[in-house]
N, C-alpha and C. Protein backbone atom coordinates (compact mmCIF):
# COMPACT_ATOMS: atom_id res chain seq x y z
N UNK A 1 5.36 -3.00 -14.83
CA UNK A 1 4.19 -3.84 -14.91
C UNK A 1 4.63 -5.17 -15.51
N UNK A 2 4.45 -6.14 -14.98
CA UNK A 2 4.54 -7.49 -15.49
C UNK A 2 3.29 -8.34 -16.32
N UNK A 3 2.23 -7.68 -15.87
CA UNK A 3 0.91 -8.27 -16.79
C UNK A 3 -0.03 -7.58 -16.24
N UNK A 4 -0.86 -7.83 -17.34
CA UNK A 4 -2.14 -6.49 -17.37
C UNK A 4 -3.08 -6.95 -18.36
N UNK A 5 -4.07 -6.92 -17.33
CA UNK A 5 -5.76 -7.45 -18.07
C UNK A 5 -6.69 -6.81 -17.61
N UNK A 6 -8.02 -7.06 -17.95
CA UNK A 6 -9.26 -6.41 -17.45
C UNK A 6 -9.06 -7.14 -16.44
N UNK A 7 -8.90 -8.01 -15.77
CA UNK A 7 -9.23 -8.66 -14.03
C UNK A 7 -8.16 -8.47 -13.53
N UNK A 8 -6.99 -8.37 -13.71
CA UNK A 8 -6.16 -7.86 -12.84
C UNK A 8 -4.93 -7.41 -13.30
N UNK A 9 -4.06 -6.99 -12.69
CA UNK A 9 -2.67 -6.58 -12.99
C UNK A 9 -1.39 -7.00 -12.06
N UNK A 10 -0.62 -7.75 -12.42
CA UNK A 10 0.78 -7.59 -11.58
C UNK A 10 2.10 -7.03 -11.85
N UNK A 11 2.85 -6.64 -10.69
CA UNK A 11 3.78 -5.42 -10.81
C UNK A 11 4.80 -6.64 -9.69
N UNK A 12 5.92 -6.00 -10.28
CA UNK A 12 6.89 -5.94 -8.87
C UNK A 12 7.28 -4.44 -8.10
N UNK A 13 7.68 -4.76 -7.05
CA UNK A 13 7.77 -3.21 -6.07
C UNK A 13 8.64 -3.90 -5.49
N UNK A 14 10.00 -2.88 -5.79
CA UNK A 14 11.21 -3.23 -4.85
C UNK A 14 11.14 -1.88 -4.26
N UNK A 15 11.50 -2.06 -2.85
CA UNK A 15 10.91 -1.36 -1.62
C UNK A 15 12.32 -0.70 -1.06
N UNK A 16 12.17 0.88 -1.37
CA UNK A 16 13.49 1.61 -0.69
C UNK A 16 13.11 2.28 0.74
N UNK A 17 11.82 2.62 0.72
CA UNK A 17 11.62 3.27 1.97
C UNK A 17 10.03 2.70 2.48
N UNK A 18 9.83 3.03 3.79
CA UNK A 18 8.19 2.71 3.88
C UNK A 18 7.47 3.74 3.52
N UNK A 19 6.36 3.17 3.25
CA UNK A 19 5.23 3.59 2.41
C UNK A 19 4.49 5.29 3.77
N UNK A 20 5.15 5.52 4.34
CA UNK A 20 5.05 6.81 5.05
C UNK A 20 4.12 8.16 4.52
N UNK A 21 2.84 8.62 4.20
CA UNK A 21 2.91 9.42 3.59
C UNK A 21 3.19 10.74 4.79
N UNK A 22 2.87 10.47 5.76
CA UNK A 22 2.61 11.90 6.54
C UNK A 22 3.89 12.59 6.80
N UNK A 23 4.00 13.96 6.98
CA UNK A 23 5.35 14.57 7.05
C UNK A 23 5.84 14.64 8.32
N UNK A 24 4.99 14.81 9.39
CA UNK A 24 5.04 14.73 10.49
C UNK A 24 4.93 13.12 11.27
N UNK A 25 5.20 12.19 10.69
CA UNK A 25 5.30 10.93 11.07
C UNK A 25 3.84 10.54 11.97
N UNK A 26 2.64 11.43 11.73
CA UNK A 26 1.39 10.92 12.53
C UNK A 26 1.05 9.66 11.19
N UNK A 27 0.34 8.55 11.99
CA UNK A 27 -0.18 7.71 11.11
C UNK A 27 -1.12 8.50 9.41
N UNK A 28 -0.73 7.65 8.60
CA UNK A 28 -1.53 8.46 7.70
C UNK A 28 -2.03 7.42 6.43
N UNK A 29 -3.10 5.90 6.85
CA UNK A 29 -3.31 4.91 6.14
C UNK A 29 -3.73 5.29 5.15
N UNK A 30 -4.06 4.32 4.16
CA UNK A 30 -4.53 4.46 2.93
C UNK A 30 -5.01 3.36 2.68
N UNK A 31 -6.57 3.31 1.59
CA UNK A 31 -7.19 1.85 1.41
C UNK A 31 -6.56 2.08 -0.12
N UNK A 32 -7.07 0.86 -0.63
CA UNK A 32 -6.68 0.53 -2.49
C UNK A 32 -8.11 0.35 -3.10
N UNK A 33 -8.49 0.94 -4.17
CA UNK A 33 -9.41 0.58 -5.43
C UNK A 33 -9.50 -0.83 -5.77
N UNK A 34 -8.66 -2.03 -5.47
CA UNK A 34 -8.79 -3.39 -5.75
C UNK A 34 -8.43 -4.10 -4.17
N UNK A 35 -9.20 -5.41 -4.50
CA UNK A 35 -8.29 -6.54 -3.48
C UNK A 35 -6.89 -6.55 -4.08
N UNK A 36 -5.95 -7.56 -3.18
CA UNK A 36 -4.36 -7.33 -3.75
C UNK A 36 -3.88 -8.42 -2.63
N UNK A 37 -2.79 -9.21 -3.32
CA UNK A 37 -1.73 -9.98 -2.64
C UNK A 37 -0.75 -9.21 -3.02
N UNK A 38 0.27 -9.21 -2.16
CA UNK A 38 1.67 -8.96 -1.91
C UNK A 38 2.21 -9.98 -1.48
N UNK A 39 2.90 -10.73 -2.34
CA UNK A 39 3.87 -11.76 -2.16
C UNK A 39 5.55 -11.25 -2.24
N UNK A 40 5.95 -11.55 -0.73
CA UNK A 40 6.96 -11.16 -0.18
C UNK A 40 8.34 -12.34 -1.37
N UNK A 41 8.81 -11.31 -1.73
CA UNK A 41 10.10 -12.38 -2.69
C UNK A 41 10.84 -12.47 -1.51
N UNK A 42 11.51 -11.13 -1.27
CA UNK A 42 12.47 -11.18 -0.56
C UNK A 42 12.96 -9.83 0.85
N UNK A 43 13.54 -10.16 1.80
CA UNK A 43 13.30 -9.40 2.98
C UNK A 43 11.54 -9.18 3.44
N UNK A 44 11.08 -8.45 4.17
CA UNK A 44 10.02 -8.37 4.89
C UNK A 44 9.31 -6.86 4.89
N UNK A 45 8.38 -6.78 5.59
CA UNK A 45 7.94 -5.05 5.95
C UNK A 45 7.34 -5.19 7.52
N UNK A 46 6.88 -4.35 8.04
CA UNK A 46 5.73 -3.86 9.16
C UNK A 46 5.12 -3.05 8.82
N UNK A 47 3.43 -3.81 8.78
CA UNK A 47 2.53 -2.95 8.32
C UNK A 47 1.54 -2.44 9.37
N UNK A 48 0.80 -1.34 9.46
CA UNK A 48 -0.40 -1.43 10.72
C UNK A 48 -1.22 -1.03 9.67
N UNK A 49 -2.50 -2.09 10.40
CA UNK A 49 -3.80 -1.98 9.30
C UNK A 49 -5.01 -1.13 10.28
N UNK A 50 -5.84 -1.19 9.51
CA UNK A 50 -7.07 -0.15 10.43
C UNK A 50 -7.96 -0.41 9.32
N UNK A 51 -9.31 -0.93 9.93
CA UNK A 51 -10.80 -1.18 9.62
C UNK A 51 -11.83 -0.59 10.37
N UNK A 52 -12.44 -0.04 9.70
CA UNK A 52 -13.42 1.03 9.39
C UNK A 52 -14.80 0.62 10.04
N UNK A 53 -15.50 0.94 10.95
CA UNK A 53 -16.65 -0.37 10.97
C UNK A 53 -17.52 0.33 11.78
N UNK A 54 -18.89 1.29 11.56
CA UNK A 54 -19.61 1.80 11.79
C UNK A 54 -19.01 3.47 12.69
N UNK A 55 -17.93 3.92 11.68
CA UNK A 55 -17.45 5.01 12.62
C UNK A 55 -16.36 4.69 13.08
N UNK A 56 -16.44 3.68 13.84
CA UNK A 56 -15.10 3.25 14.73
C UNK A 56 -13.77 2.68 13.82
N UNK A 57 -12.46 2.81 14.48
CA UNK A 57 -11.50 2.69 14.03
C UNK A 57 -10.72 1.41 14.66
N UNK A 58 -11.00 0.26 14.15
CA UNK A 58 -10.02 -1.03 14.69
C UNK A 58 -8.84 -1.26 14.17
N UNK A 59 -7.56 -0.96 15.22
CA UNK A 59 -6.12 -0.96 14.80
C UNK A 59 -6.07 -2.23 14.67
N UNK A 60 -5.20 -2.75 13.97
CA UNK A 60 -4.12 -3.95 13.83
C UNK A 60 -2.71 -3.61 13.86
N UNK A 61 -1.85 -3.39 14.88
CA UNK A 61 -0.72 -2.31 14.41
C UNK A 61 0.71 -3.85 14.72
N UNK A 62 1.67 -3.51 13.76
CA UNK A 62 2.95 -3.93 13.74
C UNK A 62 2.61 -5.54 13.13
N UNK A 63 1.62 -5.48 11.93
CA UNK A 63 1.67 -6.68 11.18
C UNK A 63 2.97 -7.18 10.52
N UNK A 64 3.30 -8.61 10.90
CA UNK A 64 5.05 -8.31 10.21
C UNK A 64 4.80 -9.55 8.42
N UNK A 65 5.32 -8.95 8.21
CA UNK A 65 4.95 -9.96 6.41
C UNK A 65 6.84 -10.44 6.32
N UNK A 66 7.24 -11.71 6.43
CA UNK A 66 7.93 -11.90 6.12
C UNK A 66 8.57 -12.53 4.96
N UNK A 67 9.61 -13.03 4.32
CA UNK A 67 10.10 -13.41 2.77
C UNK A 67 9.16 -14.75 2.95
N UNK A 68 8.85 -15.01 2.28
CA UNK A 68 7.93 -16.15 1.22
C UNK A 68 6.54 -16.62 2.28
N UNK A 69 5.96 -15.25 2.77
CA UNK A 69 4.81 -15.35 3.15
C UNK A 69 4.19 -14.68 2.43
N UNK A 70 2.55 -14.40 2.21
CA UNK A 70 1.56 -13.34 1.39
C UNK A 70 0.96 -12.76 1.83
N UNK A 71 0.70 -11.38 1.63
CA UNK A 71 -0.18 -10.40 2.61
C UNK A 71 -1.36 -10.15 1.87
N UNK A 72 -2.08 -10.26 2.32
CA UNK A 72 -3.75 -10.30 1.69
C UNK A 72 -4.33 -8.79 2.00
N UNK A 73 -4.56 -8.05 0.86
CA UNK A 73 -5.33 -6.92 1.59
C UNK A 73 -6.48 -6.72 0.66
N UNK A 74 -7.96 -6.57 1.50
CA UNK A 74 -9.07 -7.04 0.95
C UNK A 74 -9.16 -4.90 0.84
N UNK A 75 -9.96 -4.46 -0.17
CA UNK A 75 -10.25 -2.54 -0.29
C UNK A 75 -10.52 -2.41 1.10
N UNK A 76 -11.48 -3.14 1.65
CA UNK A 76 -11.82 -1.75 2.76
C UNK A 76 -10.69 -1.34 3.96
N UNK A 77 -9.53 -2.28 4.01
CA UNK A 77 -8.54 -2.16 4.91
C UNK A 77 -7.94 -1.31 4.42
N UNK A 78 -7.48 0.15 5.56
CA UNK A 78 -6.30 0.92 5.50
C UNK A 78 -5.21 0.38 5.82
N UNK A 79 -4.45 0.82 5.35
CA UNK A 79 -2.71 -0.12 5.79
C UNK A 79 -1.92 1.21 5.45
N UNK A 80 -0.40 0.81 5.95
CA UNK A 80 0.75 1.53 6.10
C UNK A 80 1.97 1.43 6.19
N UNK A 81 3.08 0.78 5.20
CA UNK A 81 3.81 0.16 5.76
C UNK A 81 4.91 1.45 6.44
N UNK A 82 4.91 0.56 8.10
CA UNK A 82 5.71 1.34 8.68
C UNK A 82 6.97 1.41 8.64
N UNK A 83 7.66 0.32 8.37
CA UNK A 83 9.34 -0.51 8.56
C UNK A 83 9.38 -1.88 7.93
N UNK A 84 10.61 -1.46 6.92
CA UNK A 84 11.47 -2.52 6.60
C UNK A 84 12.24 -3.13 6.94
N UNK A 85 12.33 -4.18 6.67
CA UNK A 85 12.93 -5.44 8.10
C UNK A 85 14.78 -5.48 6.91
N UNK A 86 15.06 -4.97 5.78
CA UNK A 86 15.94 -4.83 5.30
C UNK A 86 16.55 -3.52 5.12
N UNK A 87 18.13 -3.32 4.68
CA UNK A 87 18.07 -2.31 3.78
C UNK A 87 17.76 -1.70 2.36
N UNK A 88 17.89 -0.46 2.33
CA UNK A 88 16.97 -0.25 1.30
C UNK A 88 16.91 -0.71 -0.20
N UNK A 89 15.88 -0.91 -1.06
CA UNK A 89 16.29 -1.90 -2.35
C UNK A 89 16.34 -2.98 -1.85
N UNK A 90 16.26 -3.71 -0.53
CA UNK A 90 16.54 -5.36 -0.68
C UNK A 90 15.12 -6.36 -0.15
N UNK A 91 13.76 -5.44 -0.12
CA UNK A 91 12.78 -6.23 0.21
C UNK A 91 12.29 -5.54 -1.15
N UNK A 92 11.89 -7.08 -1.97
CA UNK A 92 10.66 -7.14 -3.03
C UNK A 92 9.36 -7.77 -3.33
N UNK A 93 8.83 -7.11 -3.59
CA UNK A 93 7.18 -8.11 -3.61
C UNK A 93 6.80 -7.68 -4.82
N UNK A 94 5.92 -9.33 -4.83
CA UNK A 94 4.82 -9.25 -6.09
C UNK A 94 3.56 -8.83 -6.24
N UNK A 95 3.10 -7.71 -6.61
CA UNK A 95 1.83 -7.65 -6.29
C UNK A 95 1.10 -7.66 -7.06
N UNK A 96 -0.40 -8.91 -6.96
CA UNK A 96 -1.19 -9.35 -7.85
C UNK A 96 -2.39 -8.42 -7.16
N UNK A 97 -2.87 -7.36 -8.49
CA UNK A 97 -4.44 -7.13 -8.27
C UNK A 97 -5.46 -7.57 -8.86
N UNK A 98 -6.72 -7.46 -8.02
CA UNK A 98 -7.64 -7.79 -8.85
C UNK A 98 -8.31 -6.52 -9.63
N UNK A 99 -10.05 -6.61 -10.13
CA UNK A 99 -10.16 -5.47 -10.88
C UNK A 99 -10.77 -4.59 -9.69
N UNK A 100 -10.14 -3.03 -10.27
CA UNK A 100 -10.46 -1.96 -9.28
C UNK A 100 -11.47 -1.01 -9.73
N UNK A 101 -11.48 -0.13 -8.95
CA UNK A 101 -12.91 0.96 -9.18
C UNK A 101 -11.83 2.06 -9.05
N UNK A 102 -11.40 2.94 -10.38
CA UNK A 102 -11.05 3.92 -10.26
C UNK A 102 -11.60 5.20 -8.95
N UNK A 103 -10.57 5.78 -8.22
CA UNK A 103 -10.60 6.94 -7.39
C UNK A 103 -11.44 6.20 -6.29
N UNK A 104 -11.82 4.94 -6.09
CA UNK A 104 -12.26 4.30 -5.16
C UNK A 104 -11.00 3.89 -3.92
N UNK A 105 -10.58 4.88 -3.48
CA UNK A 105 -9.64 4.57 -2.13
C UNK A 105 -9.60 5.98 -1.71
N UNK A 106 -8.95 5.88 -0.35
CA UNK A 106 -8.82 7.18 0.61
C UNK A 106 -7.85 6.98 1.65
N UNK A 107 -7.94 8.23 2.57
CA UNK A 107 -7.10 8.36 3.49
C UNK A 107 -7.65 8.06 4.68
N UNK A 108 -7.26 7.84 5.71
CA UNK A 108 -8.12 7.41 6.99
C UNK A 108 -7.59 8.23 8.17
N UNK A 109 -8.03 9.18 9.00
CA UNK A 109 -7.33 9.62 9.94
C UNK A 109 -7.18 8.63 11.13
N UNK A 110 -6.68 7.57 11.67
CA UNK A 110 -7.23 7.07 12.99
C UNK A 110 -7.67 7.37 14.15
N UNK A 111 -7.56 8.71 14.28
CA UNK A 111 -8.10 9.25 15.83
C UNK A 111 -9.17 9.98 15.46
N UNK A 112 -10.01 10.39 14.28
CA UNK A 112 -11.58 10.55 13.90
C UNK A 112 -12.39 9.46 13.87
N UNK A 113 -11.21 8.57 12.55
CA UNK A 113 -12.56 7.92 11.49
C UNK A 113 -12.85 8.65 10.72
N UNK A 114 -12.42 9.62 10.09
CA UNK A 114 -12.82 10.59 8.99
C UNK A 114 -12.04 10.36 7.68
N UNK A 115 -12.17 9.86 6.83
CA UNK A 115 -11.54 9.55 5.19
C UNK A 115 -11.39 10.94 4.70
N UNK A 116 -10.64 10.82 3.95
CA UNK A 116 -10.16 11.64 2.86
C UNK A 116 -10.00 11.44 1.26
N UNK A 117 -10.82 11.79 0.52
CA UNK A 117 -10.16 11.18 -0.60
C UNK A 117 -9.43 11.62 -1.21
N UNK A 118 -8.71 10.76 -2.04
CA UNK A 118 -7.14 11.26 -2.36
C UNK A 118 -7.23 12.75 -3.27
N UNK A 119 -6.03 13.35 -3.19
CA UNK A 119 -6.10 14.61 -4.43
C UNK A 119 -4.94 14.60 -5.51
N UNK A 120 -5.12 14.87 -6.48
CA UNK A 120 -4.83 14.31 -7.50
C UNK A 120 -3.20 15.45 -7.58
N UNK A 121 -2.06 14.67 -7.67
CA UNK A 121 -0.67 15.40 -7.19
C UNK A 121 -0.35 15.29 -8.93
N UNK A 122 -0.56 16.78 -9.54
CA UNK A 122 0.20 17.00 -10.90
C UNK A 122 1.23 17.09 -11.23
N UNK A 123 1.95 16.34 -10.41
CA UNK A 123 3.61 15.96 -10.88
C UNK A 123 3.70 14.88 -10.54
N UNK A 124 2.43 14.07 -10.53
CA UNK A 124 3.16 11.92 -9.89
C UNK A 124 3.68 11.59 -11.45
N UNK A 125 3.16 12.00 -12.39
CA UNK A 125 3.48 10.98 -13.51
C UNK A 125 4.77 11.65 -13.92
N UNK A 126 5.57 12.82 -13.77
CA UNK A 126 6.96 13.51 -13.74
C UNK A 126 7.52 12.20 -12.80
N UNK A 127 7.11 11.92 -11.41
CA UNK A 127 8.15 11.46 -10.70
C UNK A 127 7.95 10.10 -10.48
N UNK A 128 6.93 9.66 -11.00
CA UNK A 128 6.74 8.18 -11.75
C UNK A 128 7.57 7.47 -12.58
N UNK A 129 7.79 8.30 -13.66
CA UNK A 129 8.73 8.19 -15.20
C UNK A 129 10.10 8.47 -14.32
N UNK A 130 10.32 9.32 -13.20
CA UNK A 130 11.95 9.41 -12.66
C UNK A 130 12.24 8.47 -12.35
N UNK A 131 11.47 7.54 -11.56
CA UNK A 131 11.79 6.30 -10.22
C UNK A 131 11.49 4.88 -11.00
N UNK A 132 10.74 5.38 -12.66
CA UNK A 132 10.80 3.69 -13.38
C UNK A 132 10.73 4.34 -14.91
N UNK A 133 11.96 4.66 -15.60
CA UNK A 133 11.96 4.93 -16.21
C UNK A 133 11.64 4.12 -17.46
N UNK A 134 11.44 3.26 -17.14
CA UNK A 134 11.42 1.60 -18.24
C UNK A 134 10.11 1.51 -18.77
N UNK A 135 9.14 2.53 -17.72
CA UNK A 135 7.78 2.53 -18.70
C UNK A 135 7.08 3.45 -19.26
């Protein structure tokens, strides 16, 4: 964490793999509890986004964010990053949030439209403390 207030928080995220959750490589987006910039330091990603909008599911697929551009993602957008345009460890971003609504995000299937909300994995903060031990 680089700074932290009631209105927002920024972090850096140096990026080893994409943000993939599904095991079976089917799409598997996710929205965020806050708005958020991601300011690309260095190398790039591919993201596909998906908005939600009376049921229906509007793709945006193979968004490319490259080094010293900013990716804007407002809560109600699912996103995913699919591919890193580097190897691993060499794309970093800044990411500025604003203030969030705890447990306010989910999963999105794209071929329903059916959310999920997240479930709470009792070993993230074990493998949290592994992957940043500094906090």
């Amino acid at each position: 964490m680089l700074a932290e207030s009631q209105n927002y928080t920024a972090k850096s995220n140096i990026w080893y793999a994409p943000d993939l959750r599904s095991r079976d490589g089917a799409p598997t987006p996710h929205s965020h509890p806050w708005d958020f910039e991601s300011r690309i330091l260095l190398g790039g990603y591919t993201e596909d986004r998906y908005v939600l909008t009376g049921g229906r599911v509007h793709p945006d697929l193979g968004v490319e964010h490259e080094q010293g551009t900013t990716n804007s993602v407002r809560r109600p957008i699912y996103h995913e990053v699919r591919e890193l345009h580097t190897a691993p460890g060499a794309t970093v971003t800044l990411m500025v949030c604003g203030q969030g609504e705890r447990g306010k995000w989910a999963h999105l299937d794209p071929a329903t439209g059916l959310t999920t909300p997240p479930e709470r994995d009792p070993h993230f903060a074990a493998r949290l403390r592994a992957l940043n031990p500094h906090r």
